[in-house]
C-alpha atoms as a PDB file:
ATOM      1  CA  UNK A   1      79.695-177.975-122.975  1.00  0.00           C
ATOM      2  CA  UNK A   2      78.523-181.083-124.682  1.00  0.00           C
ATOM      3  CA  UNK A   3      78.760-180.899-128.443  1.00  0.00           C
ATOM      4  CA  UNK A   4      75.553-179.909-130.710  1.00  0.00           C
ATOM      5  CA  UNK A   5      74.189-182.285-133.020  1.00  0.00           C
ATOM      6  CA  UNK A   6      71.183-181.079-134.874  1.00  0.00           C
ATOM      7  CA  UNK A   7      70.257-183.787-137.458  1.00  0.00           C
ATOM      8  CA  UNK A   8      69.423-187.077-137.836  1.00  0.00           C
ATOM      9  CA  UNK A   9      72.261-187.464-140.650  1.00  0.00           C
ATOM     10  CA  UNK A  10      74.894-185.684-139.069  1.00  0.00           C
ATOM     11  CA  UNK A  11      74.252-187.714-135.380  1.00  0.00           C
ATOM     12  CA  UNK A  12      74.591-191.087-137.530  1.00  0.00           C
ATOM     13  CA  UNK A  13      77.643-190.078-139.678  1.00  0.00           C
ATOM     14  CA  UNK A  14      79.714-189.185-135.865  1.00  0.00           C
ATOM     15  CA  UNK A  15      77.880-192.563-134.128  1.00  0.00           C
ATOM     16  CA  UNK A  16      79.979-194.413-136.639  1.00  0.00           C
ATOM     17  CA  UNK A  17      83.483-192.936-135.198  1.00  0.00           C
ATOM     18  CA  UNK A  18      81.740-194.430-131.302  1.00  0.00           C
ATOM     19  CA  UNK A  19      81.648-198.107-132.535  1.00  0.00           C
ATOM     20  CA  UNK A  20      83.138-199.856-129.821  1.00  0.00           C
ATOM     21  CA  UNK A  21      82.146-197.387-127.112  1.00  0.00           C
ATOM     22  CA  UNK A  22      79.149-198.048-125.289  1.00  0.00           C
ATOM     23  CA  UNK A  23      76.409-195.382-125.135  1.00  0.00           C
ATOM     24  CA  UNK A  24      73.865-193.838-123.019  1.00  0.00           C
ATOM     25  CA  UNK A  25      70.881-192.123-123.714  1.00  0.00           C
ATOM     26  CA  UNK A  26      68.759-189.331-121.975  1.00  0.00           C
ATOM     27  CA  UNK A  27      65.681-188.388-123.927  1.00  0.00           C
ATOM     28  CA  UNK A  28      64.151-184.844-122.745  1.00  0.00           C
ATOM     29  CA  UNK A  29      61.828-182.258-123.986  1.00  0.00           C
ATOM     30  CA  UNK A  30      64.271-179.424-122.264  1.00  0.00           C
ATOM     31  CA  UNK A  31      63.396-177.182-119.269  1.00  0.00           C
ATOM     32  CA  UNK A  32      65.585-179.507-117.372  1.00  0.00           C
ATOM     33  CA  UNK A  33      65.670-180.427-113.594  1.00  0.00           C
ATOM     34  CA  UNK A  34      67.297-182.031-111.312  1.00  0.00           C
ATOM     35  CA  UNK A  35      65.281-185.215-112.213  1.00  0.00           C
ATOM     36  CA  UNK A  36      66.734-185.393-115.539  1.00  0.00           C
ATOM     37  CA  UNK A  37      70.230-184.671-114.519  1.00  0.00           C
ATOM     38  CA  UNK A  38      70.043-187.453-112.060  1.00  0.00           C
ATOM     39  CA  UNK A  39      69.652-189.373-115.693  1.00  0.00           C
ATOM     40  CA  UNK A  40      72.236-188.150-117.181  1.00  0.00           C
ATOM     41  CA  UNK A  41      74.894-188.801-113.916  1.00  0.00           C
ATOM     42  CA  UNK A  42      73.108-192.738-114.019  1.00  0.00           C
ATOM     43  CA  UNK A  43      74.247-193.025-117.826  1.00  0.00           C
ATOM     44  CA  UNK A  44      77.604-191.030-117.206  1.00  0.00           C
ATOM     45  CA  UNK A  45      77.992-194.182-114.196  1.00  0.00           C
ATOM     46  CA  UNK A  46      77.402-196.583-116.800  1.00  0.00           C
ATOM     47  CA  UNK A  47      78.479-195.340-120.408  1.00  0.00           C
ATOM     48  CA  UNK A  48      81.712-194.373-122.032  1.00  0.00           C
ATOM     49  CA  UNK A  49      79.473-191.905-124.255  1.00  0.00           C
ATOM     50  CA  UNK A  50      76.383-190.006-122.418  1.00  0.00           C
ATOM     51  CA  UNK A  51      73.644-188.348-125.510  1.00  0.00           C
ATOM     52  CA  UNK A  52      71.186-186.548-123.967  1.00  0.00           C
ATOM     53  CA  UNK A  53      68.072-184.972-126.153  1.00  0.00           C
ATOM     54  CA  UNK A  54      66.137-181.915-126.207  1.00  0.00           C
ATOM     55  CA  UNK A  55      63.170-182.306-128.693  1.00  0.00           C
ATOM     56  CA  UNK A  56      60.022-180.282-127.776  1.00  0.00           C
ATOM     57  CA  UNK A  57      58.068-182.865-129.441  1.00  0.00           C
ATOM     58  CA  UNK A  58      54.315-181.322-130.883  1.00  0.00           C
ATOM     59  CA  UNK A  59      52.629-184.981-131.372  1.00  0.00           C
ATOM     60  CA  UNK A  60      52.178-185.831-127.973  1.00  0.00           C
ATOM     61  CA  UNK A  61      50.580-182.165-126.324  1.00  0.00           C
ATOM     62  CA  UNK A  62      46.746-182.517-126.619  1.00  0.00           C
ATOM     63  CA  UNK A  63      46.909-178.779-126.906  1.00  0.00           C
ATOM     64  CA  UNK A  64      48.773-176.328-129.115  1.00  0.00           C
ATOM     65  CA  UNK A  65      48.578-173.656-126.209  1.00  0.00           C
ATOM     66  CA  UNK A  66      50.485-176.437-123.789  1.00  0.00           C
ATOM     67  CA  UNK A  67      52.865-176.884-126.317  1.00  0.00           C
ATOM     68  CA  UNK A  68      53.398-173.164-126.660  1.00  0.00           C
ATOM     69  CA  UNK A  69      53.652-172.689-123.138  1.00  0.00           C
ATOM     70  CA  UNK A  70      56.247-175.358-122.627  1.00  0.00           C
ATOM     71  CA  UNK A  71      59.681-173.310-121.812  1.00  0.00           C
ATOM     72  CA  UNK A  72      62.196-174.029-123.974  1.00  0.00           C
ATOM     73  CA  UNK A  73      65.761-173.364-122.069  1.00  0.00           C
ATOM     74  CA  UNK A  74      68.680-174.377-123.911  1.00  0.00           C
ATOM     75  CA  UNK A  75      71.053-171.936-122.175  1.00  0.00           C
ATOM     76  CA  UNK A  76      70.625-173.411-119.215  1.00  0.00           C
ATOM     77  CA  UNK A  77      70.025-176.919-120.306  1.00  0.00           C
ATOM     78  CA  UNK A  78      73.373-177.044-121.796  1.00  0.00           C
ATOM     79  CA  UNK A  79      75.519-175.807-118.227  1.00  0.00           C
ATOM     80  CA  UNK A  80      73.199-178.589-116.523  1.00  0.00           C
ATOM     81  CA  UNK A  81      74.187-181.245-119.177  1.00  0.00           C
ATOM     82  CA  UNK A  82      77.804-180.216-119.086  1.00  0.00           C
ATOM     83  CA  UNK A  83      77.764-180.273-115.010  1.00  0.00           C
ATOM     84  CA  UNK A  84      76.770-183.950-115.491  1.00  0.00           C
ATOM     85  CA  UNK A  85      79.067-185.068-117.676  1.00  0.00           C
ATOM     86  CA  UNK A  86      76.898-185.221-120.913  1.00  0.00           C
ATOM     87  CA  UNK A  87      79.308-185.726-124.142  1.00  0.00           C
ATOM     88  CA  UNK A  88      76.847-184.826-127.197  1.00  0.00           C
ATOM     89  CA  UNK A  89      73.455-182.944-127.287  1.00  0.00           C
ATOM     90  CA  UNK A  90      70.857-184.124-130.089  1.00  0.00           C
ATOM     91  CA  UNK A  91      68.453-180.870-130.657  1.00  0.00           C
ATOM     92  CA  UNK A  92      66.848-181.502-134.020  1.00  0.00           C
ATOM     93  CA  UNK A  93      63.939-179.745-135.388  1.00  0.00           C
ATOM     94  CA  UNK A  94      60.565-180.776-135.842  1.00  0.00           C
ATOM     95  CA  UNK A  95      60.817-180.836-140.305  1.00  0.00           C
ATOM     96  CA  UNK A  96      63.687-183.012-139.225  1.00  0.00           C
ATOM     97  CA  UNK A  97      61.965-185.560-136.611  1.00  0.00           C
ATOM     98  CA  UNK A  98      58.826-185.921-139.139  1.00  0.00           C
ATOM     99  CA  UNK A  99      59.850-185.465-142.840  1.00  0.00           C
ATOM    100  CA  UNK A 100      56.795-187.810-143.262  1.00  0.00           C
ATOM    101  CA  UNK A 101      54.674-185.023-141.556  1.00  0.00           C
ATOM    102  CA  UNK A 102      53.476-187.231-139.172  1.00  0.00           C
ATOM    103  CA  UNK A 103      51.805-189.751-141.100  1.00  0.00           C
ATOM    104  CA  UNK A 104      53.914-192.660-139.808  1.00  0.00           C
ATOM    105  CA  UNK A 105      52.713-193.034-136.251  1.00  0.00           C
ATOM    106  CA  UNK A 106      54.073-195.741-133.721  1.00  0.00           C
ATOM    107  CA  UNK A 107      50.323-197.092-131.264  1.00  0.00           C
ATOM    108  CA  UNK A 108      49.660-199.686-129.014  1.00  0.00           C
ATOM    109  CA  UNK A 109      45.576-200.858-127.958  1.00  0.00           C
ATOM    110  CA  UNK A 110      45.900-201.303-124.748  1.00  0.00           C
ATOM    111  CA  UNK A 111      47.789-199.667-121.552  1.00  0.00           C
ATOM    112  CA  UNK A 112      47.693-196.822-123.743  1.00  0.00           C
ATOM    113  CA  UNK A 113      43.975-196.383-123.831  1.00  0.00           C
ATOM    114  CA  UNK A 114      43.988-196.204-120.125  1.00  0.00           C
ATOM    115  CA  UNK A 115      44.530-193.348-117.001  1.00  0.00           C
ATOM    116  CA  UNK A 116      46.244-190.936-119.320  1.00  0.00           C
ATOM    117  CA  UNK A 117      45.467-192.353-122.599  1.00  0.00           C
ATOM    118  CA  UNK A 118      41.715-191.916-121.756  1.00  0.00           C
ATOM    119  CA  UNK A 119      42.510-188.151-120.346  1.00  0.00           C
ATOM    120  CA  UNK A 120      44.662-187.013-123.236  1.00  0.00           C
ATOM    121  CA  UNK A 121      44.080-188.632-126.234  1.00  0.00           C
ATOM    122  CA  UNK A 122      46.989-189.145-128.389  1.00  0.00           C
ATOM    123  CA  UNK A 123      49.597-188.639-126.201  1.00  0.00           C
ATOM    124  CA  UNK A 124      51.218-191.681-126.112  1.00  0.00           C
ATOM    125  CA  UNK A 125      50.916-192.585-129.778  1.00  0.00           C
ATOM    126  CA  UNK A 126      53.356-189.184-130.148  1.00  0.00           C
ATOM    127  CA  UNK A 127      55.159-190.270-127.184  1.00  0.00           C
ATOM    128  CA  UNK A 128      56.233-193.909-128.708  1.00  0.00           C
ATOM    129  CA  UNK A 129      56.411-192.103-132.360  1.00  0.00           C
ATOM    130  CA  UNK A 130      59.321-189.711-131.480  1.00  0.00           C
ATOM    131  CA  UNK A 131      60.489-192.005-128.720  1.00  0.00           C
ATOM    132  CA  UNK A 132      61.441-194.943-131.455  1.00  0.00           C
ATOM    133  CA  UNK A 133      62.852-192.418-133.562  1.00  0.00           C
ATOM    134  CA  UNK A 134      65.245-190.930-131.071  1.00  0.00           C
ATOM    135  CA  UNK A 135      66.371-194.536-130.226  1.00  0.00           C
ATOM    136  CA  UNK A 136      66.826-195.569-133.705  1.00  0.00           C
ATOM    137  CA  UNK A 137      68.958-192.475-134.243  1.00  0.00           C
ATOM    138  CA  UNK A 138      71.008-192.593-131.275  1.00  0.00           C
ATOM    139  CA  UNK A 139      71.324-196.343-131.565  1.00  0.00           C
ATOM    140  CA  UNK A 140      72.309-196.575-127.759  1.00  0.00           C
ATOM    141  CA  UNK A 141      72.706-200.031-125.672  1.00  0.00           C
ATOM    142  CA  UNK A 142      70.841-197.981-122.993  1.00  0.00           C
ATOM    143  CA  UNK A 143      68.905-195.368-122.654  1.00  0.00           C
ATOM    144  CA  UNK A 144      66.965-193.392-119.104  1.00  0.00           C
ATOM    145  CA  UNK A 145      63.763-193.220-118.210  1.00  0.00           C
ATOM    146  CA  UNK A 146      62.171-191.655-114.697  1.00  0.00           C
ATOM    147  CA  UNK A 147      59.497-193.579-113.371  1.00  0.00           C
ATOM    148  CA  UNK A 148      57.075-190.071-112.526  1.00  0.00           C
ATOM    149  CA  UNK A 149      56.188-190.884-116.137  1.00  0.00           C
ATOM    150  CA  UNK A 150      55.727-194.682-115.090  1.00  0.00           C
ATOM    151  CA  UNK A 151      52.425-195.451-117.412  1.00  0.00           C
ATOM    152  CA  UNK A 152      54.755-194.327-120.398  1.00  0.00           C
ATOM    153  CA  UNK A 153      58.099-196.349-118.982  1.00  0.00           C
ATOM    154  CA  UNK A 154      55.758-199.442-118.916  1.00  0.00           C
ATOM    155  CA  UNK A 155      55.315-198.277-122.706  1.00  0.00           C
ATOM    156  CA  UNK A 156      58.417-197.601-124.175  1.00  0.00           C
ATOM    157  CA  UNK A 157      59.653-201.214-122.477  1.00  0.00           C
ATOM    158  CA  UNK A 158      56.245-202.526-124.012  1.00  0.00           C
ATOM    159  CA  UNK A 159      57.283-200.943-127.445  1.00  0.00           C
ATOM    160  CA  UNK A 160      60.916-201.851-127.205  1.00  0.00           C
ATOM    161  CA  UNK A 161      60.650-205.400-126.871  1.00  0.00           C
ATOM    162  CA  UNK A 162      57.498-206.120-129.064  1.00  0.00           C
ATOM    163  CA  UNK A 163      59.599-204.586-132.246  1.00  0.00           C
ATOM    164  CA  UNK A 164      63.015-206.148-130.856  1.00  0.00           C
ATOM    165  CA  UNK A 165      64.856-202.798-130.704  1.00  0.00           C
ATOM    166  CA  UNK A 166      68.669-203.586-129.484  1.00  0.00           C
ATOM    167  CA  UNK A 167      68.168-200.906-126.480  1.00  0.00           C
ATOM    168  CA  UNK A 168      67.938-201.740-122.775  1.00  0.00           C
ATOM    169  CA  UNK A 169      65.452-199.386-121.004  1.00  0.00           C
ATOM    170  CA  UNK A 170      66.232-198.101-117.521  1.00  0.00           C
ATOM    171  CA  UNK A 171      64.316-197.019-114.976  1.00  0.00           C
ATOM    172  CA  UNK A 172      65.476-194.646-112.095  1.00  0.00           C
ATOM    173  CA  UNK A 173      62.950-193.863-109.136  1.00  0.00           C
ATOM    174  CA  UNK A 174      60.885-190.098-109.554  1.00  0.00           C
ATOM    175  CA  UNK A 175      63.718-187.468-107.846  1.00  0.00           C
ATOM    176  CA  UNK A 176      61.601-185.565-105.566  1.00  0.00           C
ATOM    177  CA  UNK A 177      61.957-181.978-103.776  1.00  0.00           C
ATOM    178  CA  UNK A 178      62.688-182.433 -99.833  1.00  0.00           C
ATOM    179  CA  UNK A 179      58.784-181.080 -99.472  1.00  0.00           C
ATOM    180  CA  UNK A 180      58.125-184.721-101.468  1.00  0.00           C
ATOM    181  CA  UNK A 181      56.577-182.994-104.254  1.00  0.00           C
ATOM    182  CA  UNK A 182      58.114-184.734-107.968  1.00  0.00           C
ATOM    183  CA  UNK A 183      60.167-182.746-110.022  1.00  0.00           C
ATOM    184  CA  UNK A 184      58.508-181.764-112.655  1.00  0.00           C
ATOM    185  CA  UNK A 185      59.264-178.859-115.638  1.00  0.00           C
ATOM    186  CA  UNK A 186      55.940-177.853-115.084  1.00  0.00           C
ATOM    187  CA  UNK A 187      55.861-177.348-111.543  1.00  0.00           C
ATOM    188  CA  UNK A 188      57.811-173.640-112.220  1.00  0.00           C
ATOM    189  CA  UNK A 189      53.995-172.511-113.418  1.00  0.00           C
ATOM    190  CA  UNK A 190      52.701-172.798-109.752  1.00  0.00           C
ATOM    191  CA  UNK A 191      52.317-170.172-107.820  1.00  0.00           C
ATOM    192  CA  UNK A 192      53.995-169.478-104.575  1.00  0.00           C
ATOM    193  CA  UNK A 193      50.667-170.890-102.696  1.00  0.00           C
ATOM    194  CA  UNK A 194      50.365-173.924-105.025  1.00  0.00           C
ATOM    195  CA  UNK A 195      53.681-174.848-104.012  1.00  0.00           C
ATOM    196  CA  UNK A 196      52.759-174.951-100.468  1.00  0.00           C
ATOM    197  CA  UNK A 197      49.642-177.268-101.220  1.00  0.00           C
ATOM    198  CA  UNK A 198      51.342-179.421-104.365  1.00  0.00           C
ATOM    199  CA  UNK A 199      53.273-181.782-102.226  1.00  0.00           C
ATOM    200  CA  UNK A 200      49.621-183.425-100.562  1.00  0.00           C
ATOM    201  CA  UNK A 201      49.307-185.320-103.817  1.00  0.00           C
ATOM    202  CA  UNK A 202      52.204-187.554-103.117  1.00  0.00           C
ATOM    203  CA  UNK A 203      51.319-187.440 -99.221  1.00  0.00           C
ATOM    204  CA  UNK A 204      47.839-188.892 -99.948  1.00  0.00           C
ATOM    205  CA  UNK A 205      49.030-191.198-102.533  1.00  0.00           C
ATOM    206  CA  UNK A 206      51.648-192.622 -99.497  1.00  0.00           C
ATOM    207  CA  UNK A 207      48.665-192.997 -97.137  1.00  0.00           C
ATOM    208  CA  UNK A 208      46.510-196.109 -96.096  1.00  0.00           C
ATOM    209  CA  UNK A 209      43.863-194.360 -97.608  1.00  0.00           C
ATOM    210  CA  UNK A 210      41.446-196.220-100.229  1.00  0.00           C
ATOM    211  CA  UNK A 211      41.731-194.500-104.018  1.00  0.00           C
ATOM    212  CA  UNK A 212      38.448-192.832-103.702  1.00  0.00           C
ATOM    213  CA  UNK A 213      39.153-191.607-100.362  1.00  0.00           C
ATOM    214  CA  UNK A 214      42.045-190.197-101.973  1.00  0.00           C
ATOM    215  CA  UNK A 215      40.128-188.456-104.861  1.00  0.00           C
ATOM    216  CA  UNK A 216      37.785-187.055-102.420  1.00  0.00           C
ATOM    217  CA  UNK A 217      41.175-185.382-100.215  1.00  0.00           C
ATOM    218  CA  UNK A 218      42.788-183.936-103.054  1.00  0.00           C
ATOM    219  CA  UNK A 219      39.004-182.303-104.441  1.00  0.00           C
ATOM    220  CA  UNK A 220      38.175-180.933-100.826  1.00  0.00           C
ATOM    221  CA  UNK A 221      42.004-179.394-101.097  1.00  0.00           C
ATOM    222  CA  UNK A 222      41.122-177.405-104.060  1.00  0.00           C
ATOM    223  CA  UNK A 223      42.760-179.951-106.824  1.00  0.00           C
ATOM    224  CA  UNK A 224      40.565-181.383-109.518  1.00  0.00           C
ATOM    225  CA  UNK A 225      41.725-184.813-109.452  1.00  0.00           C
ATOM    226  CA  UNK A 226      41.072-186.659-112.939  1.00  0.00           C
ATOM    227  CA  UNK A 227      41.964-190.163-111.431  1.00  0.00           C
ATOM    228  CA  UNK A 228      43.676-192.076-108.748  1.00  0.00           C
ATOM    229  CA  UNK A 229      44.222-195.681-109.472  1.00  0.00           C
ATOM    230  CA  UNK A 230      46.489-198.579-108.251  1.00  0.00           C
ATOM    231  CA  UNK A 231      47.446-200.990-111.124  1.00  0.00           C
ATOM    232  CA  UNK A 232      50.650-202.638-112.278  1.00  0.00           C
ATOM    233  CA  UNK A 233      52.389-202.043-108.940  1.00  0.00           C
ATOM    234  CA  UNK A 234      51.744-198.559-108.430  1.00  0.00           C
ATOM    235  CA  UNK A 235      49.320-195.963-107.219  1.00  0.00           C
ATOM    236  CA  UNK A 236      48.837-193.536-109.753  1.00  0.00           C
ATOM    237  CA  UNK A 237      47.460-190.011-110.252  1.00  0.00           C
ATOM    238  CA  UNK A 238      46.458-187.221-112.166  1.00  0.00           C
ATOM    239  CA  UNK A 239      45.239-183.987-110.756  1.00  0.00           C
ATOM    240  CA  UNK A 240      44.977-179.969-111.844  1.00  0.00           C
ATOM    241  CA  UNK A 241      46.498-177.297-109.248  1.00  0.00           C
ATOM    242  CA  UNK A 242      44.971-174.333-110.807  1.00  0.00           C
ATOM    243  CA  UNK A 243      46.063-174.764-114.905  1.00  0.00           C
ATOM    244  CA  UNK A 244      49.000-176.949-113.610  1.00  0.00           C
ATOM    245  CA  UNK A 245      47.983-180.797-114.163  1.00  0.00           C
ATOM    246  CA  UNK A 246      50.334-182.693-111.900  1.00  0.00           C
ATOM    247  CA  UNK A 247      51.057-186.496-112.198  1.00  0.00           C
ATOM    248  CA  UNK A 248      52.847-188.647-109.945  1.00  0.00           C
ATOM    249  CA  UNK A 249      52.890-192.271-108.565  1.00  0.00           C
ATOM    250  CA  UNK A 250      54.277-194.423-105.894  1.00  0.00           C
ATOM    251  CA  UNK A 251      54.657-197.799-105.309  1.00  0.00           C
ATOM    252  CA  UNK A 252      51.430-200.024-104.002  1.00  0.00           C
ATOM    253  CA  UNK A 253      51.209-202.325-101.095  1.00  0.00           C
ATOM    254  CA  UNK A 254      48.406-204.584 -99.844  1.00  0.00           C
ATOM    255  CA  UNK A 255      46.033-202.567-102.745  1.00  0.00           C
ATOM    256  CA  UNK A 256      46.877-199.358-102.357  1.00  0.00           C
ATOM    257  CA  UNK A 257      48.707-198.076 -99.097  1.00  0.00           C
ATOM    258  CA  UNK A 258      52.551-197.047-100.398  1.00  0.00           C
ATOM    259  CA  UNK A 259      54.924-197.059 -97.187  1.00  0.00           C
ATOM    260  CA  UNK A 260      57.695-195.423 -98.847  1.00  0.00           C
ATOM    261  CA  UNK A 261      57.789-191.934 -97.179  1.00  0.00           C
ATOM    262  CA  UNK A 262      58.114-188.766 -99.434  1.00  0.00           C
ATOM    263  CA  UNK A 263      61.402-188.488-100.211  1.00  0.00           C
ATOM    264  CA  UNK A 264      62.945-191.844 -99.958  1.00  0.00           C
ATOM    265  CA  UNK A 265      63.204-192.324-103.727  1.00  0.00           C
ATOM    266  CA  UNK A 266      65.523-189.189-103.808  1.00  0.00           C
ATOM    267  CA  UNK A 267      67.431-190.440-101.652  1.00  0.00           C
ATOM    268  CA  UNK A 268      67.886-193.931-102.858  1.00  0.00           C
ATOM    269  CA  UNK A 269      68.050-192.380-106.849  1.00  0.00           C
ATOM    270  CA  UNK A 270      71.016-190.663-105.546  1.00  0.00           C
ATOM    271  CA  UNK A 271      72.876-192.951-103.379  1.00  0.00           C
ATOM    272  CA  UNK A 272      76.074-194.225-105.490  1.00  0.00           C
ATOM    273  CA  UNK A 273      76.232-191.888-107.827  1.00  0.00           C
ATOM    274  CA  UNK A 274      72.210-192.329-108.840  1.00  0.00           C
ATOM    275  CA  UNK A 275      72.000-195.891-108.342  1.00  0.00           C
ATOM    276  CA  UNK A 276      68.364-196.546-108.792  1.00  0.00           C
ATOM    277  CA  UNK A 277      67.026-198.976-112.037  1.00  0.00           C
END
């Protein structure tokens, strides 16, 4: 099992006995999948040291019921981060992660004000605010990001090298079930039916389909689709599944139409031990 370190303190006082060992990082909120694990065997590929985190974080969930709802599965968590070969396991508290109570908050005016910035307010200011913290803790030379996420990768790359942090961010392709449907923690809230119909988000998002086209699909499907947009490279989207909001994205070609067929980035995220960045 990887060894428990709960505090900011007592994390930097055993970095100190890692200097000359290279280190890789795995941020997570817990409730871990296969997704994240493919993380954690990229840094264990790369590292001599693999930290992995499990920080429910409250700033970035728009609402306190979503945060409540958010399973928290350390039990489990730790067999899957042992399995891949993770060495220490940062689970701090919340008094811990904000002694300021939150009045020290980490923003940027732009990409963040748009797709999910404009749906859920706030998010990414939390999301930059505890992810700088965790990276000035760990004080890695790398540290793992999935690209399901990808409007907060471009982010936390944005955030890194405005402020010079000494961390390199890397990016591994979304790991998807063989349905193509992303991993997500929150997919275990859809029922059995849902399920079934949850993988036509990334099936319409791979078609030659315009983005409206695509919005109108996923609504006559029974989704509520809040957007679908291609921008930086990508064709993004956001859409409920009954109280399940689903995100994904794939990458854009000639405007719009991704040819990458569902499950391709699996495949190519695990071939060589994960070798996707």
């Amino acid at each position: 099992m990887p060894t428990i370190v709960s505090t900011p303190t007592e994390w930097r006082s055993l970095r100190k006995s890692l200097a000359g060992r290279s280190v890789g990082f795995v941020p997570t909120m817990g409730n871990l999948h296969e997704g994240h694990i493919d993380l954690c065997r990229r840094a264990r590929a790369e590292n001599d040291i693999v930290v992995a985190s499990i920080f429910v974080n409250p700033t970035q969930f728009n609402q306190a019921s979503d945060f409540e709802k958010y399973a928290r599965t350390l039990e489990a968590d730790k067999k899957l981060l042992a399995g891949a070969g993770v060495d220490y396991l940062f689970h701090p508290d919340a008094k811990d992660m904000y002694p300021d109570d939150y009045s020290i908050k980490v923003g940027e005016e732009e990409i963040a004000k748009e797709l999910e910035g404009a749906f859920r307010p706030g998010h990414f200011t939390g999301m930059l605010t505890v992810v700088m913290k965790l990276l000035n803790i760990i004080g890695a030379e790398r540290a793992y990001f999935g690209e399901k996420d990808f409007q907060q990768l471009l982010l936390v790359k944005k955030m890194v090298a405005a402020l010079f942090m000494p961390v390199e961010i890397i990016a591994c392709p979304t790991v998807r079930a063989q349905n193509g449907l992303a991993l997500s923690s929150r997919n275990a809230r859809l029922t059995p039916e849902q399920l079934e119909k949850a993988p036509l988000l990334a099936e319409l998002l791979q078609s030659g389909m315009s983005d409206a086209a695509v919005m109108k699909k996923l609504e006559e499907a029974g989704f509520k689709p809040e957007y679908v947009d291609t921008r930086w490279g990508r064709r993004l989207a956001a859409a409920w599944l009954g109280d399940v909001r689903l995100i994904d994205n794939v990458p854009a070609v000639n405007g719009g139409a991704a040819q990458n067929a569902a499950g391709q980035h699996n495949e190519v995220c695990h071939a060589a031990v994960s070798g996707c960045g």
